[in-house]
Every structure is written in structure tokens, then in C-alpha cells.
Protein backbone atom coordinates (compact mmCIF):
# COMPACT_ATOMS: atom_id res chain seq x y z
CA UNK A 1 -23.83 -89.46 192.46
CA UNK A 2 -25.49 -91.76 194.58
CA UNK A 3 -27.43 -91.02 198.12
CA UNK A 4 -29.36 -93.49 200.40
CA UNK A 5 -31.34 -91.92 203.04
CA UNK A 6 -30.57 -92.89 206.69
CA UNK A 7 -33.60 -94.74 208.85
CA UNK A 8 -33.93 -92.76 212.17
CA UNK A 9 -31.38 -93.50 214.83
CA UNK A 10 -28.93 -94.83 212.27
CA UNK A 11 -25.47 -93.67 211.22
CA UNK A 12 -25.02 -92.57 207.26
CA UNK A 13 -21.69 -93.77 206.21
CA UNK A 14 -20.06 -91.54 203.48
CA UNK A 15 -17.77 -92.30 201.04
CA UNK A 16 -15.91 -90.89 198.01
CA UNK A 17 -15.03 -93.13 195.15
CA UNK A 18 -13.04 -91.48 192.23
CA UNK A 19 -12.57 -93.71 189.77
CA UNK A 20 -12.24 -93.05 185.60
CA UNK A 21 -13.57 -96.66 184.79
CA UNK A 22 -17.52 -96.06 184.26
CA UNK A 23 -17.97 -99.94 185.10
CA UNK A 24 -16.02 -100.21 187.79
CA UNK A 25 -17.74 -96.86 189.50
CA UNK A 26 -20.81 -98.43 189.20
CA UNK A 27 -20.23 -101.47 190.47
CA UNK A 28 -18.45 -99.95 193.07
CA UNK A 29 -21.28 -97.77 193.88
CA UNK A 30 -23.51 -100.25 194.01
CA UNK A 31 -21.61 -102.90 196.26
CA UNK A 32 -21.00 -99.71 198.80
CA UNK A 33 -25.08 -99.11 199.09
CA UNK A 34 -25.79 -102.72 199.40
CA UNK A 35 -23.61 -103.79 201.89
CA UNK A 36 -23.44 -100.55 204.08
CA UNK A 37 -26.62 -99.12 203.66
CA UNK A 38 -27.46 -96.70 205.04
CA UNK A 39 -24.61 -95.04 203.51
CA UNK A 40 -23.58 -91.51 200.66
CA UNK A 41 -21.89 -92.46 197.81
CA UNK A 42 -20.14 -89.13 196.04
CA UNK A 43 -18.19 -90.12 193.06
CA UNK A 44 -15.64 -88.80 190.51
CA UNK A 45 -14.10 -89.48 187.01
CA UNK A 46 -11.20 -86.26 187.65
CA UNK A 47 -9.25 -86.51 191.39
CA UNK A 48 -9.64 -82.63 191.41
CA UNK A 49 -13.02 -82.93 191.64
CA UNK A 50 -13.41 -85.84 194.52
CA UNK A 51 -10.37 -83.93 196.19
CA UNK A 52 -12.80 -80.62 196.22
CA UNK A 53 -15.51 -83.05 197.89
CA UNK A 54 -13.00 -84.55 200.66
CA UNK A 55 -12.25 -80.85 201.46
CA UNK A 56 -16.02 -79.54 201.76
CA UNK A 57 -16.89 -82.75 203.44
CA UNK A 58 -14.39 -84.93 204.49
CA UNK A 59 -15.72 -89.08 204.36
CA UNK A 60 -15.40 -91.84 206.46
CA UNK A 61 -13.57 -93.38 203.66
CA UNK A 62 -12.11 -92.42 200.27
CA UNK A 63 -11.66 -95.00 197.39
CA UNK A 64 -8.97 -93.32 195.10
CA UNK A 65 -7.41 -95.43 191.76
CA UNK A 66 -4.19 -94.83 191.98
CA UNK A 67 -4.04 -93.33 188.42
CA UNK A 68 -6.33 -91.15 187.23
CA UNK A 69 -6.89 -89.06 183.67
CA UNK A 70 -5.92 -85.77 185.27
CA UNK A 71 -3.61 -86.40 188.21
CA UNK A 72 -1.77 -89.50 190.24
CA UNK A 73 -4.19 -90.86 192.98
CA UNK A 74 -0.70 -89.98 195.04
CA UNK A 75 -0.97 -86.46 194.81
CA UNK A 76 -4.01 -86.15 195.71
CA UNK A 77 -3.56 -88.31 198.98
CA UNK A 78 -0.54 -85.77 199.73
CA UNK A 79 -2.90 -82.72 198.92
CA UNK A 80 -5.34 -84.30 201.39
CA UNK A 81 -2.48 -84.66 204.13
CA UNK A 82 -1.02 -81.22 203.82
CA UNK A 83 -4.44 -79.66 204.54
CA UNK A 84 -4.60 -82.15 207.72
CA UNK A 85 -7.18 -84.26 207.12
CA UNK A 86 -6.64 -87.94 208.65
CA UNK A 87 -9.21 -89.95 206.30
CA UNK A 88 -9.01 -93.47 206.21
CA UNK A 89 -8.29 -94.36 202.22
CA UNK A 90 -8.12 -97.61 199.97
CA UNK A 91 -5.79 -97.55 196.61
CA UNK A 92 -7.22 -98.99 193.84
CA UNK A 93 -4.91 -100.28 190.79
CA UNK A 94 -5.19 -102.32 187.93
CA UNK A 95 -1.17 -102.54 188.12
CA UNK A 96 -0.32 -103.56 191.15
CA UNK A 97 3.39 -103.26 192.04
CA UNK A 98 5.66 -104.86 195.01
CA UNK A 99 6.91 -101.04 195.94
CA UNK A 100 3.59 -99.79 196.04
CA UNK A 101 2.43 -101.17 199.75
CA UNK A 102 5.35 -99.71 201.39
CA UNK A 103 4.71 -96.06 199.74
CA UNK A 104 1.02 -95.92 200.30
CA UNK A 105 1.62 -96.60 203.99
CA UNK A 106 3.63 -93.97 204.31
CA UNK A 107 1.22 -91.83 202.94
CA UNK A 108 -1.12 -92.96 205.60
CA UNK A 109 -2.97 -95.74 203.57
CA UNK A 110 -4.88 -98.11 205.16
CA UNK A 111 -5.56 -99.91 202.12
CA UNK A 112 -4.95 -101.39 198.64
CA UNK A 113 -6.49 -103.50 196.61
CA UNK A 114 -5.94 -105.01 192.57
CA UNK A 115 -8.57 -103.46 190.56
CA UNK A 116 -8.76 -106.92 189.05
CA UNK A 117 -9.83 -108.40 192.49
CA UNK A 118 -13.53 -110.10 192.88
CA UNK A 119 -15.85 -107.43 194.17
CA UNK A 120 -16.35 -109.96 197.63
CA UNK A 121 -12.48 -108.85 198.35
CA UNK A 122 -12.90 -104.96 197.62
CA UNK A 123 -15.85 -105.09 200.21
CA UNK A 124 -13.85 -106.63 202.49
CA UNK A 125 -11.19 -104.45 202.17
CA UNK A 126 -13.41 -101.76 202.63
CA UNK A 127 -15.21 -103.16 205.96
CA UNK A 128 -11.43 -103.96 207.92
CA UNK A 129 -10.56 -100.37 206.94
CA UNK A 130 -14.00 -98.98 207.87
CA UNK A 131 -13.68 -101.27 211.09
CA UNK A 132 -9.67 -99.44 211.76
CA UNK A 133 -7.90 -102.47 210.47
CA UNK A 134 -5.33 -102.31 207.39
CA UNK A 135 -5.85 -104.38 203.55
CA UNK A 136 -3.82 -105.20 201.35
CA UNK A 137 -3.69 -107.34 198.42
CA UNK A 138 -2.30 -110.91 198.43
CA UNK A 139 -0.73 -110.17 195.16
CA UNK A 140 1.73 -107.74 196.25
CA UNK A 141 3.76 -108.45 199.98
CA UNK A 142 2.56 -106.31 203.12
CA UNK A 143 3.95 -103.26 203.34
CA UNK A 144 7.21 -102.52 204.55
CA UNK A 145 7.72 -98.89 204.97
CA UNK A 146 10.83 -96.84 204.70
CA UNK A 147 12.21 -94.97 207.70
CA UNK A 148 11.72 -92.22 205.73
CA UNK A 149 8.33 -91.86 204.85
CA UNK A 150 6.76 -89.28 203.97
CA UNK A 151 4.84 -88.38 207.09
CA UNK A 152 6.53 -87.38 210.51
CA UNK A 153 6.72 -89.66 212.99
CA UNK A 154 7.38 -88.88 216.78
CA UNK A 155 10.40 -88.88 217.76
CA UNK A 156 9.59 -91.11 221.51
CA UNK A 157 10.96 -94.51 221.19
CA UNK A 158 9.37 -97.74 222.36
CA UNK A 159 10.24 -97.21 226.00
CA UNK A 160 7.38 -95.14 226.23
CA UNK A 161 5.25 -97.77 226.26
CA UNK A 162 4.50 -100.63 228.86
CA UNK A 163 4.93 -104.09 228.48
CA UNK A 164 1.21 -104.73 227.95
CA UNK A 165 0.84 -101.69 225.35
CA UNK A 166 3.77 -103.32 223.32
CA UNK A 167 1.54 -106.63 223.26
CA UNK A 168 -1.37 -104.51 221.80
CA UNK A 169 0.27 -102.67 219.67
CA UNK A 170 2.84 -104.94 217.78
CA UNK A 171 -0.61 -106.80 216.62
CA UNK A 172 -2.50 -103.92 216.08
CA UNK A 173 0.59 -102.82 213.67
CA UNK A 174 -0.22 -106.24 211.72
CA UNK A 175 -3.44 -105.41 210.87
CA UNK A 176 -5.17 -107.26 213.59
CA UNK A 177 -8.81 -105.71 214.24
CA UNK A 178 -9.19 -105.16 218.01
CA UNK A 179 -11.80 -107.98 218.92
CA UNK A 180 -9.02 -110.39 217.31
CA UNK A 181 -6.49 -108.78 219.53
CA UNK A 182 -8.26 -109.32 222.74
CA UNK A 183 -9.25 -113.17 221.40
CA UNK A 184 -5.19 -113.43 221.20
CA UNK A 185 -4.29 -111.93 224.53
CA UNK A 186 -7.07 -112.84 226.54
CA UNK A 187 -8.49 -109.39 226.95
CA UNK A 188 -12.19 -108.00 226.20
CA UNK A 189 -12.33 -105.85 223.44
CA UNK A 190 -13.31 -102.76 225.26
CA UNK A 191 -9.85 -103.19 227.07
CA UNK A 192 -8.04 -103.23 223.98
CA UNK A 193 -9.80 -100.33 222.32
CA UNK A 194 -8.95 -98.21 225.72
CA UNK A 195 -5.11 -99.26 224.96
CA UNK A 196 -5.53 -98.55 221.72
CA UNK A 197 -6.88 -95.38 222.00
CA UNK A 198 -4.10 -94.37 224.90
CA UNK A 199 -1.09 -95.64 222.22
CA UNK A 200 -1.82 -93.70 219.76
CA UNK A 201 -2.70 -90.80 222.05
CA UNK A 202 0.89 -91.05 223.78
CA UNK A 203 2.64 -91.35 220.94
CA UNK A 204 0.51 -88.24 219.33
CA UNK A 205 -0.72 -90.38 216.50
CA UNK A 206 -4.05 -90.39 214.43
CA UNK A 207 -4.13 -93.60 212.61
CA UNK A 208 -2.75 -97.62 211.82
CA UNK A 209 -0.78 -96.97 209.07
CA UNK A 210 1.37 -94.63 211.21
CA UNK A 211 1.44 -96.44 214.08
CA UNK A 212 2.53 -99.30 211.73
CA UNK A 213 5.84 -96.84 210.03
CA UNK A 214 5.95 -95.92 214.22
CA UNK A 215 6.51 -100.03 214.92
CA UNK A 216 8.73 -100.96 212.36
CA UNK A 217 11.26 -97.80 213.25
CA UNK A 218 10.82 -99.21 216.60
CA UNK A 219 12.08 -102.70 216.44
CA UNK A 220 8.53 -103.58 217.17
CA UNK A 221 6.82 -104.76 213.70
């Protein structure tokens, strides 16, 4: 397990990695501290184990393969829903798979990534998630979740929202980070955040990759 202590005045960034590649932790570990220092690094071979840590102390972000020696990265992404914790997450798989996108989303993932991937692309997966953007790997296609996913979606259509929040929204849905979203409409950034914020409180949602399942039911992905 690795720590970095926090200068004064500066946020500490956590983040759980279970992984059962020793290499791969490591490297992991070590690309996390350098490029988001100051920043907790609490890491796992078993998913029981770094599920036990997301429930003590939940991070800002959890790095999860998607199959592990003891359990499926899956179940322990559902396990983390059913207690009701929102977490942003990134998959992880050496075996990626054209379905997979469209599941993980509907298990609220922000996030996945080819194990196989250069290291450069894993961080930057990790900073647009960290940042409240989505990832995902350019060797699967984006995500295109069922109707039926697996987490419950309001029932409000997309007449609840104005004009101008449908704008927002349909880019934030693509993945767009909100300083790109203002460059694209022509708003500041602190506008968009404020319609950001008030979509997702409307429609009683935590999170992109529901709003994204919320979009695509909606005519508006």
C-alpha cells in the first residue's frame, strides 16, 4: 500500500486499485503518485478485500480489473451500488469485448480501459474520469446502453428540461468535459457546471454514466 502525504492547503486524492497482476499494480501505483500527487494509493490482489476498503472509506476513484482470482470485478461494482455508494470507477481488462461498454455503463461506469493500453492512456483515462468526464477504449465502440440497465432511471422524460439544458446535456452525455462544453456553446464554464449541476439534480441523478442511460432512453444521445 502506497501513501503520499498532502502539502498544507492541498487536497489528497484517494484511490483504490485492485488488481491481481503484481506488475501492472505497481506500475499503476506508481503512475497514480506521480501524476496526482498529492494523492493515497490503497491496493488489492482479492476484490473482497479492496471492496472492504471502498466501504470503510469510500475513494475518489476505484480502478477494478474486471476479472479477478476470487470474484468478477462486476460483482463487486454491484456490491458497491447496492450499499449506495456513487464512486466514480474505471474497468480494467486485458480482454476487451464490444458488449462490455454498454454493461459497465449501466453499472454506473465511467470508465474502461485495455489492460494492454500504454500507461499515457490509463492516466488519461483516469484524469477525464477524475475531472467528471467518461473513457473508454478506442478498441471497443462507446457504449450503448440497454433500456434496461441495471440501475433505475427516473421515470421524467425530456420535457423536463429546457431548451438550453438539452444543449448541455446531450454533450455532457458524450463525454464532453464541461470547459469543452461551454467552448462549444459559447458559455463560461461556471455556467455550464451550474446547468450541470441543476440536470442532474432535476432529474434526481448522481453521475454521467446515468445521465448518459437517462439520454439515450430519451431520444437525446
Amino acid at each position: 500500500m502506497t501513501a503520499k502525504a498532502a502539502s498544507f492547503g492541498t487536497k489528497t486524492r484517494s484511490f483504490v486499485l485492485i488488481d491481481d497482476t503484481a506488475t501492472l499494480r505497481e506500475l499503476l501505483k506508481d503512475a497514480l503518485t506521480r501524476r496526482f500527487a498529492p494523492c493515497e494509493v490503497r491496493d488489492f490482489v482479492d476484490g473482497k478485500d479492496g471492496l472492504k476498503s471502498c466501504l470503510a472509506c469510500a475513494p475518489d476513484l476505484l480502478i477494478v480489473d474486471l476479472y479477478l482470482r476470487d470474484t468478477d470485478g462486476r460483482e463487486v461494482i454491484r456490491e458497491l451500488r447496492r450499499k449506495g455508494l456513487q464512486l466514480k470507477i474505471i474497468v480494467l481488462t486485458a480482454h476487451p469485448d464490444a458488449s462490455l461498454p454498454a454493461e459497465l455503463v449501466g453499472l454506473g461506469v465511467a470508465g474502461f480501459v485495455d489492460k494492454n493500453s500504454p500507461m499515457e492512456q490509463i492516466e488519461r483515462a483516469v484524469q477525464r474520469v477524475l475531472d467528471g468526464g467518461m473513457f473508454f477504449s478506442a478498441a471497443v465502440p462507446p457504449p450503448v446502453p440497454a433500456i434496461g440497465s441495471e440501475l433505475e432511471l427516473p421515470r421524467m422524460g425530456a420535457e423536463a428540461l429546457s431548451e438550453r439544458e438539452k444543449e448541455v446535456v446531450r454533450l455532457v452525455a458524450r463525454g464532453f468535459l464541461s470547459k469543452e462544453v461551454a467552448d462549444k456553446l459559447g458559455l463560461s464554464t461556471r455556467t455550464v457546471e451550474k446547468h450541470r449541476s441543476r440536470i442532474l439534480a432535476k432529474l434526481g441523478l448522481r453521475d454521467v454514466p446515468s445521465l448518459v442511460r437517462w439520454c439515450l432512453r430519451n431520444g437525446l444521445g
